[in-house]
N, C-alpha and C. Protein backbone atom coordinates (compact mmCIF):
# COMPACT_ATOMS: atom_id res chain seq x y z
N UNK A 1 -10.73 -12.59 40.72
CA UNK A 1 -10.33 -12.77 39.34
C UNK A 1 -11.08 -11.82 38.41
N UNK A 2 -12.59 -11.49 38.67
CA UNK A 2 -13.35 -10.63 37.81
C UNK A 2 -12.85 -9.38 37.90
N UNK A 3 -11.92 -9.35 39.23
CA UNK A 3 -11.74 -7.90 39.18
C UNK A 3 -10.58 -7.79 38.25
N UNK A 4 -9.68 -8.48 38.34
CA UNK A 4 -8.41 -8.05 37.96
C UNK A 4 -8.23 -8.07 36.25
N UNK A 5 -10.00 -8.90 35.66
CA UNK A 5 -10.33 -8.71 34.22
C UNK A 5 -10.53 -7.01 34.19
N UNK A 6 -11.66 -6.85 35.42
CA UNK A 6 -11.68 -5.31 34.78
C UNK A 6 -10.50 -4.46 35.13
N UNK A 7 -10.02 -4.38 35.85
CA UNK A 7 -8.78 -3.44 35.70
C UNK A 7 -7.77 -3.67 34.53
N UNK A 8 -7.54 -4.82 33.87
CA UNK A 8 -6.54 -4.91 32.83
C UNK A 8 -7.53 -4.40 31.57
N UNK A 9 -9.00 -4.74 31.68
CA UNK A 9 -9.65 -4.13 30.90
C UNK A 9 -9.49 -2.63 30.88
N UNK A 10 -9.49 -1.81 31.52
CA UNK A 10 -9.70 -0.46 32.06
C UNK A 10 -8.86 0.08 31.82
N UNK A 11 -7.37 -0.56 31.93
CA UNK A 11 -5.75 -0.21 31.62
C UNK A 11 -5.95 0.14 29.87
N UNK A 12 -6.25 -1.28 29.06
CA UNK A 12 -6.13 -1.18 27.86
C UNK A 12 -6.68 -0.39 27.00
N UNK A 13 -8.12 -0.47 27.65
CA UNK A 13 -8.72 0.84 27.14
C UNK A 13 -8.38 2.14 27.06
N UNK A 14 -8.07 2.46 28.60
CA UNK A 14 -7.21 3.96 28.67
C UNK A 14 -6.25 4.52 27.70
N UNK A 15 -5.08 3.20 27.59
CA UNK A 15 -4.11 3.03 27.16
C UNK A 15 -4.01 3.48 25.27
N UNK A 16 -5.02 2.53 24.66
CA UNK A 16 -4.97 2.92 23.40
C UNK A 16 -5.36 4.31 23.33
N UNK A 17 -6.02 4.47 24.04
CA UNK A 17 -7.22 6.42 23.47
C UNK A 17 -5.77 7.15 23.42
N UNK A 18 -4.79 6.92 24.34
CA UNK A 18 -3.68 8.12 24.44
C UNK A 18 -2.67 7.53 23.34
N UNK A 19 -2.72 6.17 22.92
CA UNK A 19 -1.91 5.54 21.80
C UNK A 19 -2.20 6.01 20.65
N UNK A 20 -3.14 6.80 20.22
CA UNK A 20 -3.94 6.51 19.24
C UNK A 20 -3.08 8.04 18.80
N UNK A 21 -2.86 8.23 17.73
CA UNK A 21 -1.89 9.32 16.65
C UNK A 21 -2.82 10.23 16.40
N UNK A 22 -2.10 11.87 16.97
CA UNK A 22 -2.73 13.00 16.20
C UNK A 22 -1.72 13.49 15.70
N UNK A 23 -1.82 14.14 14.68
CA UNK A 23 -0.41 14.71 13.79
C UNK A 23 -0.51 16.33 14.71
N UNK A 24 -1.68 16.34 14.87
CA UNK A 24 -1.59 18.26 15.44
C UNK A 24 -2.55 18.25 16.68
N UNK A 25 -1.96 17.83 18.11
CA UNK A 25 -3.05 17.38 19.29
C UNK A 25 -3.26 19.07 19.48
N UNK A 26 -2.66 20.24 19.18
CA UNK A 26 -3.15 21.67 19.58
C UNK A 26 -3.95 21.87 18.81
N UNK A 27 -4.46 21.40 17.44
CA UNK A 27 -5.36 22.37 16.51
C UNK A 27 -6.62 21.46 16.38
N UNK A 28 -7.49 22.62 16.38
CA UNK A 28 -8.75 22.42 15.73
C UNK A 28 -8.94 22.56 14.35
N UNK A 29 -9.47 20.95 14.01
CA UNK A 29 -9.86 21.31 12.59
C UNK A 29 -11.08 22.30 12.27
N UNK A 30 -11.96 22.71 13.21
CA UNK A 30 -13.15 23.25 13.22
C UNK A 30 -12.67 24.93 12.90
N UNK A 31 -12.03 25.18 13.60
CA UNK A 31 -11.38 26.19 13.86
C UNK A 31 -10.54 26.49 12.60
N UNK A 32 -9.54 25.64 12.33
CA UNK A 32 -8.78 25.84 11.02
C UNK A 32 -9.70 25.79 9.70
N UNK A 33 -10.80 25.36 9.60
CA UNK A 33 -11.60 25.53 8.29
C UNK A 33 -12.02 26.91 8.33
N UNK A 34 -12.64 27.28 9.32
CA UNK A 34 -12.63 28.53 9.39
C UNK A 34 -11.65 29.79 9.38
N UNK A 35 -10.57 29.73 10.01
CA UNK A 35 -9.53 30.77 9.72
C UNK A 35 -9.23 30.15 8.05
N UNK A 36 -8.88 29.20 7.68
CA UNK A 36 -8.49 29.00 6.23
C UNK A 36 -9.40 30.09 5.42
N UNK A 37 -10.67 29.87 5.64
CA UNK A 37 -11.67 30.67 4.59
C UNK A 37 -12.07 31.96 4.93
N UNK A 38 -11.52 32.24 6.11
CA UNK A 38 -11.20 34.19 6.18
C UNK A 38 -10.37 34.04 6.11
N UNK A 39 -8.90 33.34 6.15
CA UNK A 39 -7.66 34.40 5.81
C UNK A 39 -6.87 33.94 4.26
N UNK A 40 -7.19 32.57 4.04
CA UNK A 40 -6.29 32.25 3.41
C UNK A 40 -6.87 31.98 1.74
N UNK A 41 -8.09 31.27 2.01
CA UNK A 41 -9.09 31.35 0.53
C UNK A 41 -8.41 32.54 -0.46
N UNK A 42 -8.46 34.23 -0.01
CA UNK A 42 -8.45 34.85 -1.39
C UNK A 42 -7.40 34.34 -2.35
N UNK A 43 -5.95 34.54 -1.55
CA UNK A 43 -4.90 34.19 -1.92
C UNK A 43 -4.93 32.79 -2.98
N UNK A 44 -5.74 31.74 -2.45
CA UNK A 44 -5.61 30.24 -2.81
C UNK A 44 -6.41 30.36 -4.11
N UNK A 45 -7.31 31.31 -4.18
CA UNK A 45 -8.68 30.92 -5.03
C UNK A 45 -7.78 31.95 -6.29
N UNK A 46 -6.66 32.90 -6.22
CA UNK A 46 -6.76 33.85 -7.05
C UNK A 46 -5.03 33.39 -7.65
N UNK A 47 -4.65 32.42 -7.12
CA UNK A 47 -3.69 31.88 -7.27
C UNK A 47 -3.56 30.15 -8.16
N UNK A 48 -5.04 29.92 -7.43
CA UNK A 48 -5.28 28.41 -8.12
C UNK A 48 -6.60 28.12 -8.74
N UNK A 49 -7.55 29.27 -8.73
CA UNK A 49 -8.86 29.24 -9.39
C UNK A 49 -9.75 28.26 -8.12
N UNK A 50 -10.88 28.12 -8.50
CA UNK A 50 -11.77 27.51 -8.35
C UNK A 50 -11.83 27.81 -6.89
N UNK A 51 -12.22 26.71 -6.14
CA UNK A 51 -12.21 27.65 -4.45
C UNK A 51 -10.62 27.44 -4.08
N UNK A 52 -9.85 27.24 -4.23
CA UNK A 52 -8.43 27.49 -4.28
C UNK A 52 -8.22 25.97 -3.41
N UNK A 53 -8.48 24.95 -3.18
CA UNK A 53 -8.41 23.95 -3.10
C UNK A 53 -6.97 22.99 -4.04
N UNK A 54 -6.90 23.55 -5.40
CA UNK A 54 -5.78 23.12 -6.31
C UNK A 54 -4.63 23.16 -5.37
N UNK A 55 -4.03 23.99 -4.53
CA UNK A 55 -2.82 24.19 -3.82
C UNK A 55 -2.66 22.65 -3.03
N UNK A 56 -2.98 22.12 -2.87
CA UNK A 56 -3.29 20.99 -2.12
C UNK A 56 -3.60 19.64 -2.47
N UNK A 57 -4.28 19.80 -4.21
CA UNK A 57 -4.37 18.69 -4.32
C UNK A 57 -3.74 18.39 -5.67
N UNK A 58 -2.53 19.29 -6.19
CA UNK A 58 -1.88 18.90 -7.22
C UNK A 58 -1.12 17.85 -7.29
N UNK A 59 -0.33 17.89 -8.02
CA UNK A 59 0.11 16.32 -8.28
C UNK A 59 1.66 16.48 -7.43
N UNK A 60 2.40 17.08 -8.08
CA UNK A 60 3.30 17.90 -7.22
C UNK A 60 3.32 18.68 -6.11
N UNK A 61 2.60 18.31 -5.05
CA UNK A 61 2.97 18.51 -4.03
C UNK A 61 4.06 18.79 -3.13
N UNK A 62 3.92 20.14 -2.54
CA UNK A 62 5.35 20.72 -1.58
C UNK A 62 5.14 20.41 -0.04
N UNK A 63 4.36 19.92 0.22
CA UNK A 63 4.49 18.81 1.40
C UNK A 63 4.27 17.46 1.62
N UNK A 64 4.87 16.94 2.40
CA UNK A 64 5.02 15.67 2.58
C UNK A 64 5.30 15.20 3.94
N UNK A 65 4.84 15.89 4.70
CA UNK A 65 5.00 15.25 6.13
C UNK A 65 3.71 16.01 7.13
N UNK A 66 3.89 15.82 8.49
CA UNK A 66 3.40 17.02 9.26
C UNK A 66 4.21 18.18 9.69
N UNK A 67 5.25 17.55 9.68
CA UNK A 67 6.23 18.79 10.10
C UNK A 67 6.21 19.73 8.73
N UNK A 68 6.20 19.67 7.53
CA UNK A 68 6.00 20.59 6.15
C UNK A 68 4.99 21.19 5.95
N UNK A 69 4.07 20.17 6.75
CA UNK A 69 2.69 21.10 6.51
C UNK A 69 2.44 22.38 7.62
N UNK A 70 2.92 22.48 8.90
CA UNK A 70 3.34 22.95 9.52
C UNK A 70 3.72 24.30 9.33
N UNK A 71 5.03 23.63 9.00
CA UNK A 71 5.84 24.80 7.94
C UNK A 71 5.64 25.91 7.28
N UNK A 72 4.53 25.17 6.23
CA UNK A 72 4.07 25.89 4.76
C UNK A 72 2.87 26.84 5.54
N UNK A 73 2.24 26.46 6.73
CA UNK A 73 1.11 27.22 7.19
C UNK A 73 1.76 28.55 7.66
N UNK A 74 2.94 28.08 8.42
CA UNK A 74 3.54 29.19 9.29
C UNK A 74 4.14 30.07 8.23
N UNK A 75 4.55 29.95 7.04
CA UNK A 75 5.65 30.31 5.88
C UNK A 75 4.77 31.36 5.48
N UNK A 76 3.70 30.97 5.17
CA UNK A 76 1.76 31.82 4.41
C UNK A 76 1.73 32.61 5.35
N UNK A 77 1.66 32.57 6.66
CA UNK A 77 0.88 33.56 7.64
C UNK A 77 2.32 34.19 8.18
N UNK A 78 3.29 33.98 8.18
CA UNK A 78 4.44 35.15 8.16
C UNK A 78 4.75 35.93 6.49
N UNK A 79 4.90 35.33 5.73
CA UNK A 79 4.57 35.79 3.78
C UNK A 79 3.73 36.89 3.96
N UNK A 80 2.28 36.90 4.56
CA UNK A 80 1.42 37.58 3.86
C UNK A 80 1.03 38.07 5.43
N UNK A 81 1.42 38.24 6.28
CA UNK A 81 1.33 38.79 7.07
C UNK A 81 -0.31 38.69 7.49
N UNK A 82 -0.63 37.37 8.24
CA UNK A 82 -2.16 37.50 8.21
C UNK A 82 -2.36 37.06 9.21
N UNK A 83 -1.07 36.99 10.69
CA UNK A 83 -1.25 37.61 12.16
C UNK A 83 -2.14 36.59 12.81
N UNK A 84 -1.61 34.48 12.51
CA UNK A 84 -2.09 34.27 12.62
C UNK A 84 -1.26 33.94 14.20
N UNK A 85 -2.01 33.51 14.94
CA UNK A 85 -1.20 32.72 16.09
C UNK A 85 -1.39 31.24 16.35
N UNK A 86 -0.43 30.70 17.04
CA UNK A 86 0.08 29.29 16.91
C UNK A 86 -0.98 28.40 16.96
N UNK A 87 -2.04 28.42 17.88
CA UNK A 87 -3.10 27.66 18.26
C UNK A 87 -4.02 27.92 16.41
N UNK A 88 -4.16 29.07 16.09
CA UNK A 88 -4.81 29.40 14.69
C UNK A 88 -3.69 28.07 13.74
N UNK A 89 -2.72 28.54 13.33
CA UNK A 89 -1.63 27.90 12.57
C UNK A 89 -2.07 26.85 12.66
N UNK A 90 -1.84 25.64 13.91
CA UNK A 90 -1.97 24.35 14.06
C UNK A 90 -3.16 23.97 13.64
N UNK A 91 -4.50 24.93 13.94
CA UNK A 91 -5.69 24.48 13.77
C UNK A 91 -5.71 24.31 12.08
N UNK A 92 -5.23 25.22 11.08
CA UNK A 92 -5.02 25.55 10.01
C UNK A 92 -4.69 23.69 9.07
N UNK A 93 -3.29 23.46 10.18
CA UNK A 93 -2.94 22.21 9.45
C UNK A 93 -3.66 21.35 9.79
N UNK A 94 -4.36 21.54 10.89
CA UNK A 94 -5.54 19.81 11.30
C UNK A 94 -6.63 19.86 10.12
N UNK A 95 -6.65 20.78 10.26
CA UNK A 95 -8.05 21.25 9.35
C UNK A 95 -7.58 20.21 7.66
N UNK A 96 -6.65 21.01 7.14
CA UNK A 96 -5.56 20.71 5.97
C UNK A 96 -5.23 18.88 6.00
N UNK A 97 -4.74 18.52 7.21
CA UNK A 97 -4.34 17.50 7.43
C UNK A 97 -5.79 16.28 7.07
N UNK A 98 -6.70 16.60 8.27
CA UNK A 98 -8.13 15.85 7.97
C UNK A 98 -8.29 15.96 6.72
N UNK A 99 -8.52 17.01 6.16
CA UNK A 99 -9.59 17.14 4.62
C UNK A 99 -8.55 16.66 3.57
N UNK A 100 -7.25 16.97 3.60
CA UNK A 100 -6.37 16.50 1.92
C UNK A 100 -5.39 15.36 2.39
N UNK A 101 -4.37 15.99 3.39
CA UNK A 101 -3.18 15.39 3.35
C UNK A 101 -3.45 13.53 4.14
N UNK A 102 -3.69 13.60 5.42
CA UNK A 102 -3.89 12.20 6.07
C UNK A 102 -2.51 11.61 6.33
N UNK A 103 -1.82 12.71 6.76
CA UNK A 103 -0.53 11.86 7.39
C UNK A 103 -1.22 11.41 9.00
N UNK A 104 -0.47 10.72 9.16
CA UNK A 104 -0.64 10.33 10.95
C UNK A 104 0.56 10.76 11.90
């Protein structure tokens, strides 16, 4: 009987960690704070003042999902040509996602 506690124990446990919601399981937020502030800062800061943070936290907001945020990363780095690649991109929105947005 003790055993068959720990195996249903062992199941459930497993079970939630892979249940558990990432909006972007390819990107690093570590990674995306960093490409954000070499590639994307000048643009943000000379566009929205201050450390260019405003793009993100206006009131009017042009995204609203993960799939938009997505989007708007890939839209910037094809726009301005700043050669990012997909694993960069995704990391871009985790990064974005953690610090402003908090979709799941």
């Amino acid at each position: 009987m003790k055993r068959v506690h720990l195996i249903a124990a062992a199941f459930f446990a497993t079970t939630s960690v892979f249940a558990q919601s990432d909006a972007f399981p390819f990107g690093d937020p570590k990674l995306g704070r960093k490409v954000l502030q070499e590639k994307c800062s000048v643009c943000h800061v000379a566009r929205f003042g201050g450390d260019g943070s405003g793009v993100f936290t206006r009131a009017k907001r042009k995204v609203s999902s993960t799939q938009s945020l997505l989007a708007w990363v890939q839209r910037c780095n094809a726009g301005n040509k700043l050669e990012l690649n997909g694993e960069q991109e995704e990391s871009v929105a985790a990064y974005l996602n953690q610090a402003y947005y908090k979709f799941k």
